[in-house]
N, C-alpha and C. Protein backbone atom coordinates (compact mmCIF):
# COMPACT_ATOMS: atom_id res chain seq x y z
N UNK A 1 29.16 2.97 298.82
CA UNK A 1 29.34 4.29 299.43
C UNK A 1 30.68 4.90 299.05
N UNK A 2 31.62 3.34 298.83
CA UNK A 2 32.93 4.45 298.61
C UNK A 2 32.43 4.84 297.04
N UNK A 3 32.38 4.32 296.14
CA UNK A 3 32.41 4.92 295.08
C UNK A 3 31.55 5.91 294.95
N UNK A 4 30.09 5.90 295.63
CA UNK A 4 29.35 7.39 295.33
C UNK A 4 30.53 8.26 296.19
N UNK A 5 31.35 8.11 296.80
CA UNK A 5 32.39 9.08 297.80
C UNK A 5 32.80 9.85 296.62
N UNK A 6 33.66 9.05 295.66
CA UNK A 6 34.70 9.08 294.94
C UNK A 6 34.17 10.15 293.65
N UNK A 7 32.72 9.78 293.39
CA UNK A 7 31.90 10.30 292.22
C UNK A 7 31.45 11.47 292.47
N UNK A 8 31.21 11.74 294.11
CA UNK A 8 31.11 13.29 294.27
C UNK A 8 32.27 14.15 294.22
N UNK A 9 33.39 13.58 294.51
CA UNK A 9 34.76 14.37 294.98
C UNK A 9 35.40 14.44 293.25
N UNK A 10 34.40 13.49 292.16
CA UNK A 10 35.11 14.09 290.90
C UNK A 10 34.40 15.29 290.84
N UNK A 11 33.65 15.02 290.65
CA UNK A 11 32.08 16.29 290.38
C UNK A 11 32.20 17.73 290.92
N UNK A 12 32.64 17.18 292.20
CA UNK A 12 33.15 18.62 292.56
C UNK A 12 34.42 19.10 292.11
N UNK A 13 35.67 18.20 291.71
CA UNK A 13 36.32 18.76 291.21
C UNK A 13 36.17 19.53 290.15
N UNK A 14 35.68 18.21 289.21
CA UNK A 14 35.28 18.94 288.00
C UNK A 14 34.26 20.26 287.76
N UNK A 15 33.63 20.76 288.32
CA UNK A 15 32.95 21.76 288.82
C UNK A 15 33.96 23.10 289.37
N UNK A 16 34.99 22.87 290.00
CA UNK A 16 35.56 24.13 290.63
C UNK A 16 36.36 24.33 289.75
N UNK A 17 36.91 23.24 289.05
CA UNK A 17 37.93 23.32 287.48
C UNK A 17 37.18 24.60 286.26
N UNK A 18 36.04 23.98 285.82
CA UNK A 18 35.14 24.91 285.07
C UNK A 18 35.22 26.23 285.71
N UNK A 19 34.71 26.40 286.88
CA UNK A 19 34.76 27.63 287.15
C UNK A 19 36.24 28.56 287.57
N UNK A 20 37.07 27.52 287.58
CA UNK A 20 38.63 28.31 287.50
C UNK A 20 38.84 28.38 286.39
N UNK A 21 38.72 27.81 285.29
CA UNK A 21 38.60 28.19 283.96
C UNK A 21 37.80 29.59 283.21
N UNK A 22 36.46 29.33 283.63
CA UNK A 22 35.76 30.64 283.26
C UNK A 22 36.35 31.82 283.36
N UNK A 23 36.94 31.98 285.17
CA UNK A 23 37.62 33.26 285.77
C UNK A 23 38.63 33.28 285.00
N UNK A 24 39.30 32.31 284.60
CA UNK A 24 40.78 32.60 284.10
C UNK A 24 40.67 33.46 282.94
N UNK A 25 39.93 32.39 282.28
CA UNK A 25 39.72 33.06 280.46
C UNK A 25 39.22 34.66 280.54
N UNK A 26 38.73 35.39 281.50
CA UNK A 26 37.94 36.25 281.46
C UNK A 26 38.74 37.44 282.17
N UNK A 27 39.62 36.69 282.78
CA UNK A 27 40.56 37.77 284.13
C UNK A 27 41.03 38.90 283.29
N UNK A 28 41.32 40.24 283.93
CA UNK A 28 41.93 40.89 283.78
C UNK A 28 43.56 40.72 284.14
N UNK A 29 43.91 40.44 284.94
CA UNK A 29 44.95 40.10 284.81
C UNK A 29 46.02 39.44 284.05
N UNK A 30 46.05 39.88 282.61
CA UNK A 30 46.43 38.76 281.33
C UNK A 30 47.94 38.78 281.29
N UNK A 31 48.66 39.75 282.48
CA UNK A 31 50.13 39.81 282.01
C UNK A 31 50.23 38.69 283.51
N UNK A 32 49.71 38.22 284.39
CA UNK A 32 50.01 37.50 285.47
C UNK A 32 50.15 36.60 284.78
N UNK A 33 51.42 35.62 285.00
CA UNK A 33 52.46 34.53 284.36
C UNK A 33 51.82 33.90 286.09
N UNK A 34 51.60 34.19 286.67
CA UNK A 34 51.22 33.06 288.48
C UNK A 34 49.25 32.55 288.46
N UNK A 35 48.57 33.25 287.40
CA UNK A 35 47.54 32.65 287.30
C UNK A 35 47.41 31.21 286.44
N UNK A 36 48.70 30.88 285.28
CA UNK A 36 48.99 30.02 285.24
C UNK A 36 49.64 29.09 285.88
N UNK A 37 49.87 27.26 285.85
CA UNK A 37 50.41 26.51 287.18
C UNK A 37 51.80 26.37 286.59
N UNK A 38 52.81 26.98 287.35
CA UNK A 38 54.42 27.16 287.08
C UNK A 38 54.71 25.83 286.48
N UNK A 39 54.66 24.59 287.32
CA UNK A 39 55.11 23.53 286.51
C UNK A 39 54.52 22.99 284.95
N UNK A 40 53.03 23.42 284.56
CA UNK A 40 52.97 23.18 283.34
C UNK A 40 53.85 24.24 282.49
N UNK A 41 53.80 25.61 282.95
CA UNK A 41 54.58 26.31 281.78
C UNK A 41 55.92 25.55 281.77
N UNK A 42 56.57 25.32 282.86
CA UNK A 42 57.86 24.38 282.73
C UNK A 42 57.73 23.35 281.63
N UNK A 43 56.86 22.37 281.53
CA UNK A 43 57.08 21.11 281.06
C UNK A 43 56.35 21.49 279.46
N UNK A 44 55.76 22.67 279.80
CA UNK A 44 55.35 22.64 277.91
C UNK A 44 56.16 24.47 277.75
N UNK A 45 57.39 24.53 277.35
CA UNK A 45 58.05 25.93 276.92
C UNK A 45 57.65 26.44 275.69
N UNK A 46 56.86 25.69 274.97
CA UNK A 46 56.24 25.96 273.59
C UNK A 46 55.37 27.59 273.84
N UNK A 47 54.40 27.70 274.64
CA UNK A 47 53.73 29.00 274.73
C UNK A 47 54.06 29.86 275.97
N UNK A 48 53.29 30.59 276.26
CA UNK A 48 53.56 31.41 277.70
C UNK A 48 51.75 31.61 278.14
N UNK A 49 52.08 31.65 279.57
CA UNK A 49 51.06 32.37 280.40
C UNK A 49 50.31 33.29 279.40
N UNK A 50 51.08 34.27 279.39
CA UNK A 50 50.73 36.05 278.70
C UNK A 50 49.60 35.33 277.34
N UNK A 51 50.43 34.23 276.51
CA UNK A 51 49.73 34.01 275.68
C UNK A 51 48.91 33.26 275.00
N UNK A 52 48.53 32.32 276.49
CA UNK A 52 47.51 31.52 276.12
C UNK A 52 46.60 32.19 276.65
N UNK A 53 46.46 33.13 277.51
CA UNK A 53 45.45 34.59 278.14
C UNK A 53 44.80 35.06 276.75
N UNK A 54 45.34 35.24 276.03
CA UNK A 54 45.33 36.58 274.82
C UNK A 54 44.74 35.85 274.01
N UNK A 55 44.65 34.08 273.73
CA UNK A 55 44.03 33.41 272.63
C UNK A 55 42.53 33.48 273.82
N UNK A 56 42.82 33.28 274.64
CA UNK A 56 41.52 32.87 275.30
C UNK A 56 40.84 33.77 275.42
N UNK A 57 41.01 34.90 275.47
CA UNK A 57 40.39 36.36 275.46
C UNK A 57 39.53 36.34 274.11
N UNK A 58 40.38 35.96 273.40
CA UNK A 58 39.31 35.82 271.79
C UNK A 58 38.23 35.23 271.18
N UNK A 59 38.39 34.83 272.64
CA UNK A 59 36.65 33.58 272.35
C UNK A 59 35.41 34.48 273.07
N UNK A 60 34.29 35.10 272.91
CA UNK A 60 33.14 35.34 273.10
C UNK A 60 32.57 34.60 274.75
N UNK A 61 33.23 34.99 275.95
CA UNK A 61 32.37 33.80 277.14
C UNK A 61 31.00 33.62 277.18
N UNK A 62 30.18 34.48 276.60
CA UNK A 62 28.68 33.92 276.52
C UNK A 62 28.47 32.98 275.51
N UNK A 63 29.07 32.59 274.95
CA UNK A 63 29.27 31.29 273.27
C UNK A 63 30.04 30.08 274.09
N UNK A 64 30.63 29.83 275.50
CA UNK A 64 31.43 28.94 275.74
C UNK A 64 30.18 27.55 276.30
N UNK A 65 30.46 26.55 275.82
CA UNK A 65 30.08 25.71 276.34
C UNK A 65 30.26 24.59 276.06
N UNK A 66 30.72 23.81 277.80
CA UNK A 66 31.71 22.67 278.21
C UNK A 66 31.17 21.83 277.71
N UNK A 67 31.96 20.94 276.05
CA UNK A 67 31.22 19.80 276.09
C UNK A 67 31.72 18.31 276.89
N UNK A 68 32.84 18.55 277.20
CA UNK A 68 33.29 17.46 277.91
C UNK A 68 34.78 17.67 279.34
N UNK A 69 34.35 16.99 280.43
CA UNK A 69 35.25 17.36 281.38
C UNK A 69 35.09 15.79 282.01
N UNK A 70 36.57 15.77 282.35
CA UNK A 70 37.07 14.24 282.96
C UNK A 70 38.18 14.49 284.13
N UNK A 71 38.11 14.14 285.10
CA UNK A 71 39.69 13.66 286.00
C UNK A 71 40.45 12.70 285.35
N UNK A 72 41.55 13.46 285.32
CA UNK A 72 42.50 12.80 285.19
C UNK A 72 43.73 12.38 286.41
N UNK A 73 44.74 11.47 286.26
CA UNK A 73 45.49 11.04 287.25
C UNK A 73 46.88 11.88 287.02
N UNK A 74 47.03 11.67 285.45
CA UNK A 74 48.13 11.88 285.00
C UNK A 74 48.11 12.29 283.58
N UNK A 75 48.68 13.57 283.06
CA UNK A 75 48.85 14.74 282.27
C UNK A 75 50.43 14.32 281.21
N UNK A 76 50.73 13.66 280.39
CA UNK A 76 51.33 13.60 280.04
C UNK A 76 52.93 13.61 280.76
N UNK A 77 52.84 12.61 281.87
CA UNK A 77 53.92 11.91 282.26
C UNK A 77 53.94 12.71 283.80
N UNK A 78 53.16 13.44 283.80
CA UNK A 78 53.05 14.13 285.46
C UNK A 78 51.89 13.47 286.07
N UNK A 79 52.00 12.99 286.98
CA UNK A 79 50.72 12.38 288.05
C UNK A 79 50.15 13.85 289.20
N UNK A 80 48.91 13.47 289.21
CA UNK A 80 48.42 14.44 290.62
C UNK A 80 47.02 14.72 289.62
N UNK A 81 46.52 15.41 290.72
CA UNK A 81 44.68 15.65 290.22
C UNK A 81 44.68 16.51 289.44
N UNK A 82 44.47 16.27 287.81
CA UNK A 82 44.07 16.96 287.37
C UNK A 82 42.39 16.92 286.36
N UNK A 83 42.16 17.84 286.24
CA UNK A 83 40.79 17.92 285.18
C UNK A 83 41.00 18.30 283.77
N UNK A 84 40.50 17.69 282.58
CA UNK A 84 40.76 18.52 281.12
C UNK A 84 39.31 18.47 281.02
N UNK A 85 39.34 19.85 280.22
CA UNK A 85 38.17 20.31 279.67
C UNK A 85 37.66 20.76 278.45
N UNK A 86 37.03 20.02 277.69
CA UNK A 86 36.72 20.74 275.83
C UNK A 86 36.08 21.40 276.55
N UNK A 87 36.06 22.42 275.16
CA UNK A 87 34.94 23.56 275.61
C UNK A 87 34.40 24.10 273.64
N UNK A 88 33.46 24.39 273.39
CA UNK A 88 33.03 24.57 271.75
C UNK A 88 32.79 25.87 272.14
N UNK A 89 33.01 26.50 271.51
CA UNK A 89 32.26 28.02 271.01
C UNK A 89 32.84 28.55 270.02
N UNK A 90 33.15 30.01 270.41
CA UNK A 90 32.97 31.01 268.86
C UNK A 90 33.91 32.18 269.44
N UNK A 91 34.83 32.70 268.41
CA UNK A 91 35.26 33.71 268.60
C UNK A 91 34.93 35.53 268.51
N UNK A 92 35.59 36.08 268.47
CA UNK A 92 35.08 37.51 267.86
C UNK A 92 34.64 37.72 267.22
N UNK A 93 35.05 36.88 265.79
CA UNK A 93 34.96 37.29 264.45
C UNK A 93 33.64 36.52 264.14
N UNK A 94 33.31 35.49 264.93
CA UNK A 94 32.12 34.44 264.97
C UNK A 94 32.31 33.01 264.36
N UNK A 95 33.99 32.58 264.22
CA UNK A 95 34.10 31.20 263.80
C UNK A 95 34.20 30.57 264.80
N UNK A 96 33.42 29.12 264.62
CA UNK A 96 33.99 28.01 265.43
C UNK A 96 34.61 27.63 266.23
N UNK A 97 34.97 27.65 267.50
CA UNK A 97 36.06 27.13 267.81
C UNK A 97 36.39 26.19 268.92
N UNK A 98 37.01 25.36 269.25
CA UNK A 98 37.38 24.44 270.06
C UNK A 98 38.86 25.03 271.23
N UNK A 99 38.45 24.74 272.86
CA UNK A 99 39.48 25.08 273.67
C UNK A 99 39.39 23.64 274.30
N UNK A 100 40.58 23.37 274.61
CA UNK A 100 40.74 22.19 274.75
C UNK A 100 42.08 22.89 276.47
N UNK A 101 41.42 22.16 277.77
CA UNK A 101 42.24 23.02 279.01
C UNK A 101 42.23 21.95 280.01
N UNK A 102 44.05 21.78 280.29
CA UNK A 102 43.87 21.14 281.42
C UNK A 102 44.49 21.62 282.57
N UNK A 103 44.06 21.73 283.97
CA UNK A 103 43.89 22.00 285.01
C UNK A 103 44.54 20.98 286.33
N UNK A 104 45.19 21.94 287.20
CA UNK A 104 46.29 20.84 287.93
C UNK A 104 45.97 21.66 289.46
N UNK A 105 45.74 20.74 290.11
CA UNK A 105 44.78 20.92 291.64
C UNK A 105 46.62 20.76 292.85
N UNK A 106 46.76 22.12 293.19
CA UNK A 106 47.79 21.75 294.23
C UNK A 106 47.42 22.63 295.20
N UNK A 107 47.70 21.94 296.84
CA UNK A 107 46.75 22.36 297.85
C UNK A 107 44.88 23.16 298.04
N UNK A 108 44.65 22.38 297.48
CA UNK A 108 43.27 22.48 297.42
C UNK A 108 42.90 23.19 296.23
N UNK A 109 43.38 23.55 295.11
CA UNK A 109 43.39 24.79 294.40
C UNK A 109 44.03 24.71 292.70
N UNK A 110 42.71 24.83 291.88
CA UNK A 110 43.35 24.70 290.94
C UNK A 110 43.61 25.55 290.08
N UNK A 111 45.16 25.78 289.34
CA UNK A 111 45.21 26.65 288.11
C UNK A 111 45.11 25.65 286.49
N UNK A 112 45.45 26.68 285.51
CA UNK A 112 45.46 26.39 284.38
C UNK A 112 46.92 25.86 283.93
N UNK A 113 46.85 24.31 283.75
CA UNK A 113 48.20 23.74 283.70
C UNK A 113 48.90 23.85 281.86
N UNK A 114 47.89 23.75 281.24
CA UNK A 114 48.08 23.65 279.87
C UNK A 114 46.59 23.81 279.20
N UNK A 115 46.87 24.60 278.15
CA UNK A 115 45.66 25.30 277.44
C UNK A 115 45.92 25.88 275.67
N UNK A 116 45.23 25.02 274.71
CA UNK A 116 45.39 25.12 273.56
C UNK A 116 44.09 25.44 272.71
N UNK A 117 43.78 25.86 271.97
CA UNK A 117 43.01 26.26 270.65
C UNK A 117 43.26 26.04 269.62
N UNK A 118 42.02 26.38 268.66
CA UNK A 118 42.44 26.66 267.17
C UNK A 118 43.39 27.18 267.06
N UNK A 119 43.51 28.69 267.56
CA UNK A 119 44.95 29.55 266.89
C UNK A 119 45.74 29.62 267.52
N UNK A 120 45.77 29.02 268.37
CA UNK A 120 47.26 28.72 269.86
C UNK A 120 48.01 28.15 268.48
N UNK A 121 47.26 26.57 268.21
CA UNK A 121 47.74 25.92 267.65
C UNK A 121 48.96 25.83 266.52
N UNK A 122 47.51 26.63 265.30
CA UNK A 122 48.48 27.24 264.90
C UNK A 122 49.66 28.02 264.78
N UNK A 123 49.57 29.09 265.53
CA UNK A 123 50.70 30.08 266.41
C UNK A 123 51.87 29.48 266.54
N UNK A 124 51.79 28.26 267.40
CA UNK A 124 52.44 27.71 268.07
C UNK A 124 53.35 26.77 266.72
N UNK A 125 52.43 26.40 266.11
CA UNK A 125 52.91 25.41 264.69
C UNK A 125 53.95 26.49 263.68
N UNK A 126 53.16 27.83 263.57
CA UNK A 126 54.01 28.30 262.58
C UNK A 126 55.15 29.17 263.46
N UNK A 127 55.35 29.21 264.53
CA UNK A 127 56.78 29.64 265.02
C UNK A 127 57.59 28.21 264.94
N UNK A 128 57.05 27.37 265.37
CA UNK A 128 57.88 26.02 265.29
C UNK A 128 58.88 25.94 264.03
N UNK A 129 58.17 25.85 263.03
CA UNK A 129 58.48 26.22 260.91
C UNK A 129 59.36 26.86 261.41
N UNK A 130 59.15 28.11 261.76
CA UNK A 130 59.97 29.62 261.58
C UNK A 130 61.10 29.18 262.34
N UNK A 131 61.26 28.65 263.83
CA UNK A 131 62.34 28.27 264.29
C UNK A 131 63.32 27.29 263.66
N UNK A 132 62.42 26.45 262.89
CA UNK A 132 63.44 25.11 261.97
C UNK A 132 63.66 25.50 261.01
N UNK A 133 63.58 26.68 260.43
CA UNK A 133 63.98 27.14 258.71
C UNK A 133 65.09 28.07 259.56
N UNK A 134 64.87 28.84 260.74
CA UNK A 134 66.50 29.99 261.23
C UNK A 134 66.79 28.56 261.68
N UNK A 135 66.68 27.33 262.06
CA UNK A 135 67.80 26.31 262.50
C UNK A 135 68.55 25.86 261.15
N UNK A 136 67.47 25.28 260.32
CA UNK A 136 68.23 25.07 258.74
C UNK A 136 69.48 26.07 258.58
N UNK A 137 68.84 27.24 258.41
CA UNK A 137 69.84 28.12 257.20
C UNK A 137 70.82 28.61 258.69
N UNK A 138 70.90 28.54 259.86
CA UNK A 138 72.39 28.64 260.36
C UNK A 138 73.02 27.36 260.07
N UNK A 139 72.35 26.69 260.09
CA UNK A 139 73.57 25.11 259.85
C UNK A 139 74.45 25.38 258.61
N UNK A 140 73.54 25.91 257.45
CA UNK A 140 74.03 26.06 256.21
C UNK A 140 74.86 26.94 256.41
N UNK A 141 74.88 28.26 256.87
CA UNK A 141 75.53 29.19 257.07
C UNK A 141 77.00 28.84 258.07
N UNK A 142 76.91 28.00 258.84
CA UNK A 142 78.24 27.63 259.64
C UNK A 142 79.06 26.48 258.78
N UNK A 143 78.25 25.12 257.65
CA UNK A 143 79.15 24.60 257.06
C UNK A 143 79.32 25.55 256.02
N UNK A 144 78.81 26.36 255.62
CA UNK A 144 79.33 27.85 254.34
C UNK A 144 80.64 28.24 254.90
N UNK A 145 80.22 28.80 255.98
CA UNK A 145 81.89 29.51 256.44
C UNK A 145 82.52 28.57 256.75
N UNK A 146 82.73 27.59 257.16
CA UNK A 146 83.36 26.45 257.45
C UNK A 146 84.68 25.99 255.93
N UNK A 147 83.40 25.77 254.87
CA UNK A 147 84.21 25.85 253.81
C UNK A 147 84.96 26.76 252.93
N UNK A 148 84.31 28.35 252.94
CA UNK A 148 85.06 29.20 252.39
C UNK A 148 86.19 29.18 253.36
N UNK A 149 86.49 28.93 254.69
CA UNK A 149 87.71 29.23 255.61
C UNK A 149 88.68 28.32 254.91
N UNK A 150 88.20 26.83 254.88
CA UNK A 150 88.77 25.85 254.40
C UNK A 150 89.67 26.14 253.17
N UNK A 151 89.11 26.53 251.87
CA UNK A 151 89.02 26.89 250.93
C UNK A 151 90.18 28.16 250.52
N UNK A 152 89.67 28.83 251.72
CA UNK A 152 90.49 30.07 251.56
C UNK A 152 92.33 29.36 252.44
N UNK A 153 92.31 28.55 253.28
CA UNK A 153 93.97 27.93 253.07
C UNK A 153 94.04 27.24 252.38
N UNK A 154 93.48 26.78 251.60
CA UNK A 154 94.66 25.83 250.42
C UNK A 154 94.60 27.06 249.46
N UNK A 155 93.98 28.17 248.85
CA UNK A 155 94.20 28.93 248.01
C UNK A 155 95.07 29.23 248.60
N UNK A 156 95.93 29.90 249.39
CA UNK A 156 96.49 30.93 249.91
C UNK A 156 97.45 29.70 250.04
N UNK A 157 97.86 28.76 250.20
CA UNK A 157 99.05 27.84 250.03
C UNK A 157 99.69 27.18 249.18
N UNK A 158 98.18 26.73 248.42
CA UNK A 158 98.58 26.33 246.75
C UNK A 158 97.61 27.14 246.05
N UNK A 159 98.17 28.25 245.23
CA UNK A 159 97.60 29.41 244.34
C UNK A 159 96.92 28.62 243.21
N UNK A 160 97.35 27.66 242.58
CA UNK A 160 97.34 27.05 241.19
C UNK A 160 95.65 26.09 241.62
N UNK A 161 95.64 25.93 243.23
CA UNK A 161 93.95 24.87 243.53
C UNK A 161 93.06 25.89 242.70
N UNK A 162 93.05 27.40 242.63
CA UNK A 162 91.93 27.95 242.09
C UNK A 162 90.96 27.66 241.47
N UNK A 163 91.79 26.60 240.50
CA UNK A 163 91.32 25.91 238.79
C UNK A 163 90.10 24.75 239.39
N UNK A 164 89.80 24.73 240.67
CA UNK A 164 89.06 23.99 241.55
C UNK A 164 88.00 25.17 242.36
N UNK A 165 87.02 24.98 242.06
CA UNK A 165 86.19 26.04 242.83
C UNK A 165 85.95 25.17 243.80
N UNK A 166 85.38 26.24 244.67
CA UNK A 166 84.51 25.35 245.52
C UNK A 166 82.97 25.17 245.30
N UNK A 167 82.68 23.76 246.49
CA UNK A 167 81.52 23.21 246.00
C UNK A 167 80.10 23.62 246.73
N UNK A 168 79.87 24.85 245.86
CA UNK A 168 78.71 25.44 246.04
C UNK A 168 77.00 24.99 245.97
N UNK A 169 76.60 24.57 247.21
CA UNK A 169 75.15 23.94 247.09
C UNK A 169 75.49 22.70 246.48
N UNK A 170 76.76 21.90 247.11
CA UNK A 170 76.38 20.85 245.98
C UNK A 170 76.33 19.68 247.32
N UNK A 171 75.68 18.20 246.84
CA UNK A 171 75.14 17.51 248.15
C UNK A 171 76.46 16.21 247.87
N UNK A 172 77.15 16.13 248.80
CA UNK A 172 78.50 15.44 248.53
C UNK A 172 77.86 13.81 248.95
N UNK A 173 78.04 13.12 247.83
CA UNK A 173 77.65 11.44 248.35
C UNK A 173 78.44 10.61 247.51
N UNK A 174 78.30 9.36 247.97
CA UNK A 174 79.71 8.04 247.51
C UNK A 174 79.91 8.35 245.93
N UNK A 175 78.36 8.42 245.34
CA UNK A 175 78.61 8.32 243.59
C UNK A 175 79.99 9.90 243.63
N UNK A 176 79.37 10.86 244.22
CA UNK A 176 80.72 12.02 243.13
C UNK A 176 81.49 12.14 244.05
N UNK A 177 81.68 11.08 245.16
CA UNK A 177 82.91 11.66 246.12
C UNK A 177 84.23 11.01 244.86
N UNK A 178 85.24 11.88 244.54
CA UNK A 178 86.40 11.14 243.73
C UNK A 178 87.49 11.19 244.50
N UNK A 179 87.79 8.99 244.97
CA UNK A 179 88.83 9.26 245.65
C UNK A 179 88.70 8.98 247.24
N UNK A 180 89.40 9.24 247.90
CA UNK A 180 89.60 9.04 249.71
C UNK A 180 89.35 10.80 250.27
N UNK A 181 88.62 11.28 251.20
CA UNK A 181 88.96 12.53 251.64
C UNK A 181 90.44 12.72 252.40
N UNK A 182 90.74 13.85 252.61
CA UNK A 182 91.80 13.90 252.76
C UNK A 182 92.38 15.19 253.75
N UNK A 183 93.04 14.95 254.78
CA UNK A 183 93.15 16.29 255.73
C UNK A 183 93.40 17.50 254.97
N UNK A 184 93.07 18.46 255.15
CA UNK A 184 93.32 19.75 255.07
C UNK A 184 95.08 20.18 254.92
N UNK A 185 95.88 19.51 255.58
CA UNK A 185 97.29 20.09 255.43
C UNK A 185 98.01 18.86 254.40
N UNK A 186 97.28 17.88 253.93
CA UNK A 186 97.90 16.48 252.61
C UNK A 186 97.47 16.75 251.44
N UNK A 187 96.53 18.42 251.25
CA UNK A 187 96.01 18.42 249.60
C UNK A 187 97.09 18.87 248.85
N UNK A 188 97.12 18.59 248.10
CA UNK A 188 98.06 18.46 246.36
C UNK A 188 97.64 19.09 245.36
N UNK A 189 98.15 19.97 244.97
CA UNK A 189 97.88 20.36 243.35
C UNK A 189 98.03 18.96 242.48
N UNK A 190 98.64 17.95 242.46
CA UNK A 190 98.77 17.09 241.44
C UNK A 190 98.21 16.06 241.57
N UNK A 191 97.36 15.92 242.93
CA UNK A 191 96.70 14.88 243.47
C UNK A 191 95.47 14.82 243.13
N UNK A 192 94.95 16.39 242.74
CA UNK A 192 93.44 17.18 242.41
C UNK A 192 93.52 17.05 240.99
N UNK A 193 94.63 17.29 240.75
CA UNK A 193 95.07 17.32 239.02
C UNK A 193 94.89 15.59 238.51
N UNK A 194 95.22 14.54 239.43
CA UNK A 194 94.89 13.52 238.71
C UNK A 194 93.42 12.62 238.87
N UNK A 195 92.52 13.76 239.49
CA UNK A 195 91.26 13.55 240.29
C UNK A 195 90.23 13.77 239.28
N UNK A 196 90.57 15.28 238.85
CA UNK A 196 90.01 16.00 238.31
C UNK A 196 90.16 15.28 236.90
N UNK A 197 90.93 14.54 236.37
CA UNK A 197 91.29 13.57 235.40
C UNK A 197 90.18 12.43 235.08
N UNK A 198 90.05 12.01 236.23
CA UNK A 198 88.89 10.73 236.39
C UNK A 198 87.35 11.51 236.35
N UNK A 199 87.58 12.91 236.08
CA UNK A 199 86.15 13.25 236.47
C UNK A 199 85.80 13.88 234.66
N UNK A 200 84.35 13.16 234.59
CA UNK A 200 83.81 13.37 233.84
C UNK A 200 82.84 14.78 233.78
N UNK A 201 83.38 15.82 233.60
CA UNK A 201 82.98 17.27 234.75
C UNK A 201 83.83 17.67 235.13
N UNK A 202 82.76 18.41 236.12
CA UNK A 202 84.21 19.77 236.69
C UNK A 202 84.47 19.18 238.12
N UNK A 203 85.18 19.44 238.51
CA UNK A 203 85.56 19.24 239.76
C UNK A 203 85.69 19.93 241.03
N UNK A 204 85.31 20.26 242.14
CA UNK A 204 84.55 21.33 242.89
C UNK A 204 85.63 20.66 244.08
N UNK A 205 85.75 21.33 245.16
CA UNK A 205 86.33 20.93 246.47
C UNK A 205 84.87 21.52 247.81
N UNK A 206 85.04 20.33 248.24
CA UNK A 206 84.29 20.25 249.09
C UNK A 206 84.88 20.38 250.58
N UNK A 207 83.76 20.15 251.91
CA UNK A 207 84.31 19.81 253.08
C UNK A 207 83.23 18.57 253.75
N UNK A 208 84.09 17.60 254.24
CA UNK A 208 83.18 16.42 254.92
C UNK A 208 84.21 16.67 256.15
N UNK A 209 83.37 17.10 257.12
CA UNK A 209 83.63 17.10 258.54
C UNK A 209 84.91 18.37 258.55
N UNK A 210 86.22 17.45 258.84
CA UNK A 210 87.68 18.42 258.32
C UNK A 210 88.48 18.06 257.72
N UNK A 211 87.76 16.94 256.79
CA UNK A 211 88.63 16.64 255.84
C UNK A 211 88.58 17.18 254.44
N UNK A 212 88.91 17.22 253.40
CA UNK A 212 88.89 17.62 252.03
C UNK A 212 88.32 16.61 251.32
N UNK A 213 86.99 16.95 250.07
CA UNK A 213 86.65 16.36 249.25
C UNK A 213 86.92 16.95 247.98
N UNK A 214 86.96 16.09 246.93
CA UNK A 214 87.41 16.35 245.58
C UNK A 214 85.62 15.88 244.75
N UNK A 215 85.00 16.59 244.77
CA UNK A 215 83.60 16.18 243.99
C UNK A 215 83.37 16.23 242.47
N UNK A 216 83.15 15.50 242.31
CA UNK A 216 82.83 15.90 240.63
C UNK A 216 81.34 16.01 240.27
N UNK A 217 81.27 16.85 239.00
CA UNK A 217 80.12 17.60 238.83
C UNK A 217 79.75 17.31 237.48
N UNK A 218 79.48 16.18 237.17
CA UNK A 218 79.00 15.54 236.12
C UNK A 218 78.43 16.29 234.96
N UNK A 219 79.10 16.50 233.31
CA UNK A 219 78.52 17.27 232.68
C UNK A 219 76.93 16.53 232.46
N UNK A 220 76.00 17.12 232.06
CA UNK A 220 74.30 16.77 231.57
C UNK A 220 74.56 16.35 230.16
């Protein structure tokens, strides 16, 4: 008895889940950020309310149908009742598609805790790219200025370093480091001059951390 207890109280969950799902995907309300459940947008900052509404809008609701729904205990490191739900159908355009929705039951009542698709997915994948290529090229851009600053006091202290460019795009490692690095206020014209000696190439000035490198640039 307890377990037929237990097997109705999924059933019905799983049942009022689907149908909080249906309403959701279908609501007018697509700018309400409170028809989604606050703590999943918390724990996944990757999308928004507004715009997992707007992928879900793009699916056809007469094409939806649930192929699989389960209780769950626990949602990726959060415990409490929740339901996930595949769902197969078809979009506007009439491709394929898979919604994959899970659902988080607090005081009797469940919203949409986390909710992904085909093109969430993607979406979500190619801002990711887009955020790690503007993370790349500021890094590059702060050790850039980092070194022209560098660069620009020893020119401006010792005029004659010129004969030393700096080391543009170049990837500083043990083989062309020539030498010990060296603080910023201990570089030498004659120290570079007997560096630049050992180097088979040109010789470039670099920056490792805040110290000074002397690189060499191996002729081909």
């Amino acid at each position: 008895m307890i377990a037929s207890g237990c097997q109705d109280r999924e059933e019905v969950d799983r049942q009022a889940a689907i149908s909080v799902f249906h309403e959701w995907s279908v609501g007018s309300e697509s700018s309400d950020s409170e028809s989604c459940h606050a703590y999943g947008l918390i724990k996944h900052p990757e999308t928004s309310c507004l715009e997992m509404l707007d992928h879900a809008k793009n699916i056809l609701p007469s094409q939806r149908r649930v192929s699989s729904s389960r209780v769950l205990e626990c949602f990726d490191s959060v415990c409490g009742d929740f339901v996930e739900l595949e769902v197969e159908g078809e979009d506007l355009e009439g491709h394929q598609v898979k919604e994959i929705v899970v659902l988080k039951k607090d005081k009797n009542v469940f919203k949409v805790y986390w909710y992904r698709t085909n093109s969430l997915m993607t979406a979500i994948e190619n801002r990711s790219k887009a955020q790690s290529a503007q993370s790349a090229d500021a890094k590059y851009l702060k050790k850039q200025n980092e070194l022209n600053s560098a660069y620009a006091y020893l020119t401006n202290k010792i005029p004659e370093i010129y004969q030393f460019p700096s080391c543009l795009d170049v990837r500083i490692t043990s083989s062309n480091l020539m030498g010990e690095l060296v603080p910023l206020e201990k570089v030498t014209l004659s120290d570079f001059g007997s560096r630049a000696a050992k180097c088979n190439g040109n010789l470039c000035i670099g920056l490792v951390g805040k110290k000074i490198a002397a690189v060499c640039q191996e002729n081909q």
